[in-house]
Protein backbone atom coordinates (compact mmCIF):
# COMPACT_ATOMS: atom_id res chain seq x y z
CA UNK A 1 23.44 -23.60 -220.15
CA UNK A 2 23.97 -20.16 -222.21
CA UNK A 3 22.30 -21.13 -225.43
CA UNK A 4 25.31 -18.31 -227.01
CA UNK A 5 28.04 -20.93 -225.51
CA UNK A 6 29.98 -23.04 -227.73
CA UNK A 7 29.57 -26.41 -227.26
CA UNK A 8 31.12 -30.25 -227.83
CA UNK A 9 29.23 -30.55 -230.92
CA UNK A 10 29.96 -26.55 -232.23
CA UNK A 11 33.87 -27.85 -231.44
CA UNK A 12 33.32 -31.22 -233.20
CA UNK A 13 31.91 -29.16 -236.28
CA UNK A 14 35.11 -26.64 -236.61
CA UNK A 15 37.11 -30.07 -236.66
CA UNK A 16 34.85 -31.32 -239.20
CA UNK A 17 35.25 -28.42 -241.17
CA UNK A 18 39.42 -28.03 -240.89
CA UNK A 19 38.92 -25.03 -239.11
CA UNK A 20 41.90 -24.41 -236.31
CA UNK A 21 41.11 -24.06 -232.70
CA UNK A 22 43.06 -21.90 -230.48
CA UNK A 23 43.19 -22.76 -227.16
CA UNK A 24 44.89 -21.15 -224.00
CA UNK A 25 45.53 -22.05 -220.77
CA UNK A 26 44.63 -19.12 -217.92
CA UNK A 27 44.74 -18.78 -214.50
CA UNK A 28 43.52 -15.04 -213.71
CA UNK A 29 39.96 -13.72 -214.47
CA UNK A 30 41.56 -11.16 -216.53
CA UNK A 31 42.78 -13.28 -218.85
CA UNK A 32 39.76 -15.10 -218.98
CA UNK A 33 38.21 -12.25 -220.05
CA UNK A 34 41.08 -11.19 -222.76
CA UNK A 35 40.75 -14.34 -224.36
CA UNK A 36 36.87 -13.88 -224.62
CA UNK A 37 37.26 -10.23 -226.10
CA UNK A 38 39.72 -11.61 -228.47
CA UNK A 39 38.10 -14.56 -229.64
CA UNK A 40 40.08 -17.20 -228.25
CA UNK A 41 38.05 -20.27 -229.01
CA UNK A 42 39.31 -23.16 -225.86
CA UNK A 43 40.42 -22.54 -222.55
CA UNK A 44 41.95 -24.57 -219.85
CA UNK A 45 41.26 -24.14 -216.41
CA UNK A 46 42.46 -25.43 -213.54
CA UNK A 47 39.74 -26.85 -210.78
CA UNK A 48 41.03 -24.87 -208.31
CA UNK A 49 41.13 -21.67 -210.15
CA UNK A 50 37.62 -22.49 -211.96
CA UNK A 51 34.28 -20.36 -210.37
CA UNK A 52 31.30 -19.02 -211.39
CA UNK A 53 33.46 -15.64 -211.84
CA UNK A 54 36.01 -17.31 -213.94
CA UNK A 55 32.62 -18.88 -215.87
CA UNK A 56 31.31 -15.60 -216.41
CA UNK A 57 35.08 -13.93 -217.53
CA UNK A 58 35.56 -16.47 -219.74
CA UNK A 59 32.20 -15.17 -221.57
CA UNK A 60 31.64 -17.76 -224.80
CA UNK A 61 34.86 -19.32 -224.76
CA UNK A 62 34.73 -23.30 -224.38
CA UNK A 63 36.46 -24.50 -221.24
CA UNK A 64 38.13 -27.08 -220.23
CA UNK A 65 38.07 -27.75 -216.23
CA UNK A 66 41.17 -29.58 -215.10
CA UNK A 67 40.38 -32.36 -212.63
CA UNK A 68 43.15 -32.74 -210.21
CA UNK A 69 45.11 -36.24 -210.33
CA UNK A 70 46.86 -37.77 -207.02
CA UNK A 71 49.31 -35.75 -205.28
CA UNK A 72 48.69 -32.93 -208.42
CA UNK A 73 45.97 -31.26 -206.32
CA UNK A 74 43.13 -31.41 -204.77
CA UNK A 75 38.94 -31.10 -204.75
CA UNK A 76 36.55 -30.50 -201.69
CA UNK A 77 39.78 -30.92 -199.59
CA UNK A 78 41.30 -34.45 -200.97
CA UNK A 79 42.79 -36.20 -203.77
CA UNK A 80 40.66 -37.72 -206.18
CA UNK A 81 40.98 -41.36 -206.32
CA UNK A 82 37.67 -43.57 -207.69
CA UNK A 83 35.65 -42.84 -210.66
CA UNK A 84 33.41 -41.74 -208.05
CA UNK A 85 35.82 -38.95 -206.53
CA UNK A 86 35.76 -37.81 -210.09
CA UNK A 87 32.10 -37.71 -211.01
CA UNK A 88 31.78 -35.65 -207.84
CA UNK A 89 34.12 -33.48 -208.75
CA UNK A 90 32.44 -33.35 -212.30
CA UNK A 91 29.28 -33.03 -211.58
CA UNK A 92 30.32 -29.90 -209.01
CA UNK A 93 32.19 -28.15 -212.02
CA UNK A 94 29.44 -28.75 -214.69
CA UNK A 95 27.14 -26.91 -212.33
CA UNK A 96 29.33 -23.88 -212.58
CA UNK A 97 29.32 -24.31 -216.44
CA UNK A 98 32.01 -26.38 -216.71
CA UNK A 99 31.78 -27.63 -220.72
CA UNK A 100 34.54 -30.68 -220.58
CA UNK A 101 36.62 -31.73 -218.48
CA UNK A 102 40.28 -32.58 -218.11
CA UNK A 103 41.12 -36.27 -216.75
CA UNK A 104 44.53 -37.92 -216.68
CA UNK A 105 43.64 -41.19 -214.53
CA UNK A 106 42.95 -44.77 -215.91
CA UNK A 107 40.99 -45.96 -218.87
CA UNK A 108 38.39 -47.23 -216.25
CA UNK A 109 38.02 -43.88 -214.61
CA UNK A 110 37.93 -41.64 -217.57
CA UNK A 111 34.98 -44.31 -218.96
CA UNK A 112 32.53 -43.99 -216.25
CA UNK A 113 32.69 -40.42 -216.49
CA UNK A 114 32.29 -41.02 -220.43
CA UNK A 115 29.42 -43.21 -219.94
CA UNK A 116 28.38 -40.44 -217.45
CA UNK A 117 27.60 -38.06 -220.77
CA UNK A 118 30.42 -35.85 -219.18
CA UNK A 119 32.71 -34.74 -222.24
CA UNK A 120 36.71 -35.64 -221.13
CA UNK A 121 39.84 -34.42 -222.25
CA UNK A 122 42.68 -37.28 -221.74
CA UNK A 123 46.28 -37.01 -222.50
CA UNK A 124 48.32 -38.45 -224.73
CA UNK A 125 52.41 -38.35 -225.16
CA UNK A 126 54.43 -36.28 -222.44
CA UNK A 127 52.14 -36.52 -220.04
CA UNK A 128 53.08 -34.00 -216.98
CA UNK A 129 51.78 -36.85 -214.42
CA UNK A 130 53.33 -39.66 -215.29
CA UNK A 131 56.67 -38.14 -216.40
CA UNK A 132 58.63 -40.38 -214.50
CA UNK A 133 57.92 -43.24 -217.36
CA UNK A 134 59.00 -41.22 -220.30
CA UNK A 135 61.38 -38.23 -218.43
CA UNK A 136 61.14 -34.86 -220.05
CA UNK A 137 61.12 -35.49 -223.65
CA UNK A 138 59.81 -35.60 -226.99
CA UNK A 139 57.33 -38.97 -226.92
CA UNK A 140 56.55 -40.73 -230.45
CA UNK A 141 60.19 -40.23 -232.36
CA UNK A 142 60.37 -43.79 -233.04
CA UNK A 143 57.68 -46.20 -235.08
CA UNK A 144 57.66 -48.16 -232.22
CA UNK A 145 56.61 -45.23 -229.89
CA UNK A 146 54.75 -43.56 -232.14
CA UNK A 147 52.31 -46.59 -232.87
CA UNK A 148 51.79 -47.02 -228.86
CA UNK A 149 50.83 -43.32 -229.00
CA UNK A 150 48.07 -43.66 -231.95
CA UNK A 151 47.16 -47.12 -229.70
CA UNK A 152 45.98 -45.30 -226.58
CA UNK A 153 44.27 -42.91 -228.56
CA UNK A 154 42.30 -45.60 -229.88
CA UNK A 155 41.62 -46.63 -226.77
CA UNK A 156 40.67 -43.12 -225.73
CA UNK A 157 37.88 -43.05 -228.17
CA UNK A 158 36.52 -46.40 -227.84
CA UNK A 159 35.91 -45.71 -224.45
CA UNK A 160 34.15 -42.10 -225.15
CA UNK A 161 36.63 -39.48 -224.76
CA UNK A 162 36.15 -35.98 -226.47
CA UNK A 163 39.13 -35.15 -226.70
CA UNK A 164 42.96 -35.59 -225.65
CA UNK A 165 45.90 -33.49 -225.51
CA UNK A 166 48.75 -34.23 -227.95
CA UNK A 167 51.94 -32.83 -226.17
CA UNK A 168 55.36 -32.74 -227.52
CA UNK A 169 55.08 -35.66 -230.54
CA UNK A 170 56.75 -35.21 -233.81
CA UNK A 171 54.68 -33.01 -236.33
CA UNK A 172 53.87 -35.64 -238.83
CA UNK A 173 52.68 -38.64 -236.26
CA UNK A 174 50.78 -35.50 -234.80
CA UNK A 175 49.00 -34.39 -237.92
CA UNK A 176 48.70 -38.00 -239.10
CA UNK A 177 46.80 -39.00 -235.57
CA UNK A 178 44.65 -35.76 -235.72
CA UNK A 179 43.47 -36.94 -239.32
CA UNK A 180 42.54 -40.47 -237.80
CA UNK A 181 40.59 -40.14 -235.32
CA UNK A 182 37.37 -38.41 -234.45
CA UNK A 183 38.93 -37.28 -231.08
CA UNK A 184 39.68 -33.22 -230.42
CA UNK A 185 43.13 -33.57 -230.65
CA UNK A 186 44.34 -30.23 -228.59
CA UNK A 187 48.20 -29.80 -229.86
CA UNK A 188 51.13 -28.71 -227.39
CA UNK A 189 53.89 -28.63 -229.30
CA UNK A 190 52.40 -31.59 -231.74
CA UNK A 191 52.85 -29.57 -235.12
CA UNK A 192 50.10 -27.25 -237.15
CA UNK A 193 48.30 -30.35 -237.98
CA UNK A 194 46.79 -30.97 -234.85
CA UNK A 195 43.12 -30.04 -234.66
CA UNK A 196 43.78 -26.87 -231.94
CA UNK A 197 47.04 -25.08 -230.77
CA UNK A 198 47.18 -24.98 -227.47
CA UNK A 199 49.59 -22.37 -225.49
CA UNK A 200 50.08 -21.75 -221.66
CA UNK A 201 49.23 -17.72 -220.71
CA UNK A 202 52.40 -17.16 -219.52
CA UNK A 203 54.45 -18.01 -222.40
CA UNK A 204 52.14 -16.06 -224.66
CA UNK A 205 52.67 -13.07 -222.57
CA UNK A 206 56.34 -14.14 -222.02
CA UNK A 207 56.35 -14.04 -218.05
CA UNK A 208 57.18 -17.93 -217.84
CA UNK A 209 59.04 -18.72 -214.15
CA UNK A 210 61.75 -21.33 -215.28
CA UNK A 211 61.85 -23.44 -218.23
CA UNK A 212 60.17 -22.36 -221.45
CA UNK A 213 59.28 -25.03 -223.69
CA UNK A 214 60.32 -25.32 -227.64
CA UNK A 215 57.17 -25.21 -228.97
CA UNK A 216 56.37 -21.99 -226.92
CA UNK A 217 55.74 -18.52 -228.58
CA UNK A 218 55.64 -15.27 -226.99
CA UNK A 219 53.93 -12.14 -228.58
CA UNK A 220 54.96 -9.39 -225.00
CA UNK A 221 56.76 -8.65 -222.88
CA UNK A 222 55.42 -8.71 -219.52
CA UNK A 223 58.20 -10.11 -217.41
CA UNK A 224 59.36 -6.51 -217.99
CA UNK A 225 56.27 -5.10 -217.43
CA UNK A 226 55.66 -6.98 -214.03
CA UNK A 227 59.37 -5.89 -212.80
CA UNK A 228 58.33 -2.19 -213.96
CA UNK A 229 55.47 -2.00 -211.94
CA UNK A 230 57.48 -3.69 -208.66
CA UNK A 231 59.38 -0.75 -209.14
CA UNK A 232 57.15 1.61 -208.72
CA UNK A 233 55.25 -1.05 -206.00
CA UNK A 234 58.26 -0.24 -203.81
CA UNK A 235 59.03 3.27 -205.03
CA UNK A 236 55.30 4.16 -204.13
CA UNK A 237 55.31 2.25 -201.18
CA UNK A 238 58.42 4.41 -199.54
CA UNK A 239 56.78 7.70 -200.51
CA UNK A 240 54.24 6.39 -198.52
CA UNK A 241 55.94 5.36 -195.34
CA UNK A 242 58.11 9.09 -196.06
CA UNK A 243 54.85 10.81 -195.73
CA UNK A 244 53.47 9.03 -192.63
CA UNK A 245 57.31 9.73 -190.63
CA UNK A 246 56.88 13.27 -192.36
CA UNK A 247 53.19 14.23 -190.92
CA UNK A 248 52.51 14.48 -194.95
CA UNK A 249 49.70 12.08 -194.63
CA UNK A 250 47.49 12.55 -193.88
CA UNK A 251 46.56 15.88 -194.79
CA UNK A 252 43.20 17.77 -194.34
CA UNK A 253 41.45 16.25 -197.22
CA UNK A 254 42.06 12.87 -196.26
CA UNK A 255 40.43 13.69 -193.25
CA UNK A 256 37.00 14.48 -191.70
CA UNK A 257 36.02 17.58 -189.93
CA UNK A 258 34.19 18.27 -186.84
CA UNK A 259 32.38 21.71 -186.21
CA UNK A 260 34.22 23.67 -183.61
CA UNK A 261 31.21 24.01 -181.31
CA UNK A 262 30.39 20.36 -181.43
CA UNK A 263 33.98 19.41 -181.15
CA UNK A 264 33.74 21.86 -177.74
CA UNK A 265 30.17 19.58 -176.87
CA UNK A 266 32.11 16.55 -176.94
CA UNK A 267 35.24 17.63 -174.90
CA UNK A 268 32.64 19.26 -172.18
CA UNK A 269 30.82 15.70 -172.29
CA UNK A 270 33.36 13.23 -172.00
CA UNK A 271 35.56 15.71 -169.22
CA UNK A 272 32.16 15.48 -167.37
């Protein structure tokens, strides 16, 4: 491992000391490597985006590898499905400098990969996977729902975890869990009291495709940027074809010569 890498216990220390975590979720190795250059301090990658080349654009930042769950995606060509699919899948990631990992299955799978030494990232309150027990909503609003939030994190860290995300709970039960447990807890829409902020790319550079969430902020514009540069995809893409139908293109310079005298070699050789 890069001994200039920031590690669990360099992220557990900036909790320690109150310090906030920004954290981003990337897809591209360009914006793996903007979030380096700027000093993003987390990122979350997906398995099947993560690679040594997305390792090496993300440059110091921490990241967060997402293991795929059941019909969410896939590793080596299948769905993970025992603690063993998952240490594979681990173990393959962590040797491309993977630094924690991302698991949403059971408490039994997430602790063998805790008692592994393997640093995981659970989930807590709207929880993408398992949205069909809670629909799309905010999760913790009543005392009832808030306590069996705080009780799985418990759970989370008696078993090992590092970490868990804290999505879309009300800002008080948010700061109040953050302050009660020795848990990373990465905040999605869980108030400023959570121990990082964590924001998807694509609402940061405000290109989300469909819904975008209430606790998203966007600091550009590149939905109008991307349809800009269609534009001129399709603009340059005609002058092209134009030129071809025209005799335009290619011209002379695009082009390589032949001597006249061995042009005249070759005709006399292959007419013979």
């Amino acid at each position: 491992m890069d001994r200039n890498r920031t590690t669990v216990a360099d992220i557990r220390a900036k909790k320690a000391a109150g310090q906030k975590i920004s954290m981003l979720y990337v897809t591209t190795l360009d914006e793996a490597a903007a979030a380096d250059e700027a000093g993003i301090d987390m990122l979350s990658i997906e398995g099947k985006y993560f690679s040594p080349e997305m390792r090496k654009a993300a440059g110091r930042c921490f990241v967060q590898v997402g293991l795929p769950y059941g019909g969410w995606g896939k590793f080596d060509g299948r769905h993970l499905a025992t603690a063993e699919d998952y240490l594979q899948a681990a173990y393959h990631f962590t040797s491309m400098g993977g630094d924690c990992f991302y698991c949403a299955a059971s408490f039994d799978v997430q602790k063998v990969l805790c008692d592994n030494h393997i640093p995981i990232v659970a989930h807590v309150g709207l929880i993408p996977s398992y949205i069909t027990w809670t629909g799309f909503r905010a999760v913790g609003k009543t005392a009832v729902e808030a306590a069996s939030v705080w009780q799985q994190v418990q759970k989370l860290e008696s078993i090992g975890c590092f970490g868990a995300e804290l999505e879309v709970v009300p800002d008080r039960v948010g700061a109040w869990i953050s302050a009660n447990t020795s848990m990373i807890m990465l905040g999605m829409g869980a108030g400023p009291g959570a121990d990082a902020q964590y924001l998807f790319t694509e609402d940061v550079l405000g290109h989300t495709a469909g819904h975008k969430p209430r606790h998203a902020k966007t600091y550009r514009n590149f939905a109008a940027e991307f349809e800009r540069l269609q534009k001129e995809r399709v603009a340059a893409f005609k002058e092209f074809i134009g030129d071809v139908n025209s005799g335009a293109y290619p011209a002379p310079e695009h082009s390589v010569a032949i001597a006249d005298a061995e042009y005249d070699a070759f005709l006399k050789t292959v007419r013979s």
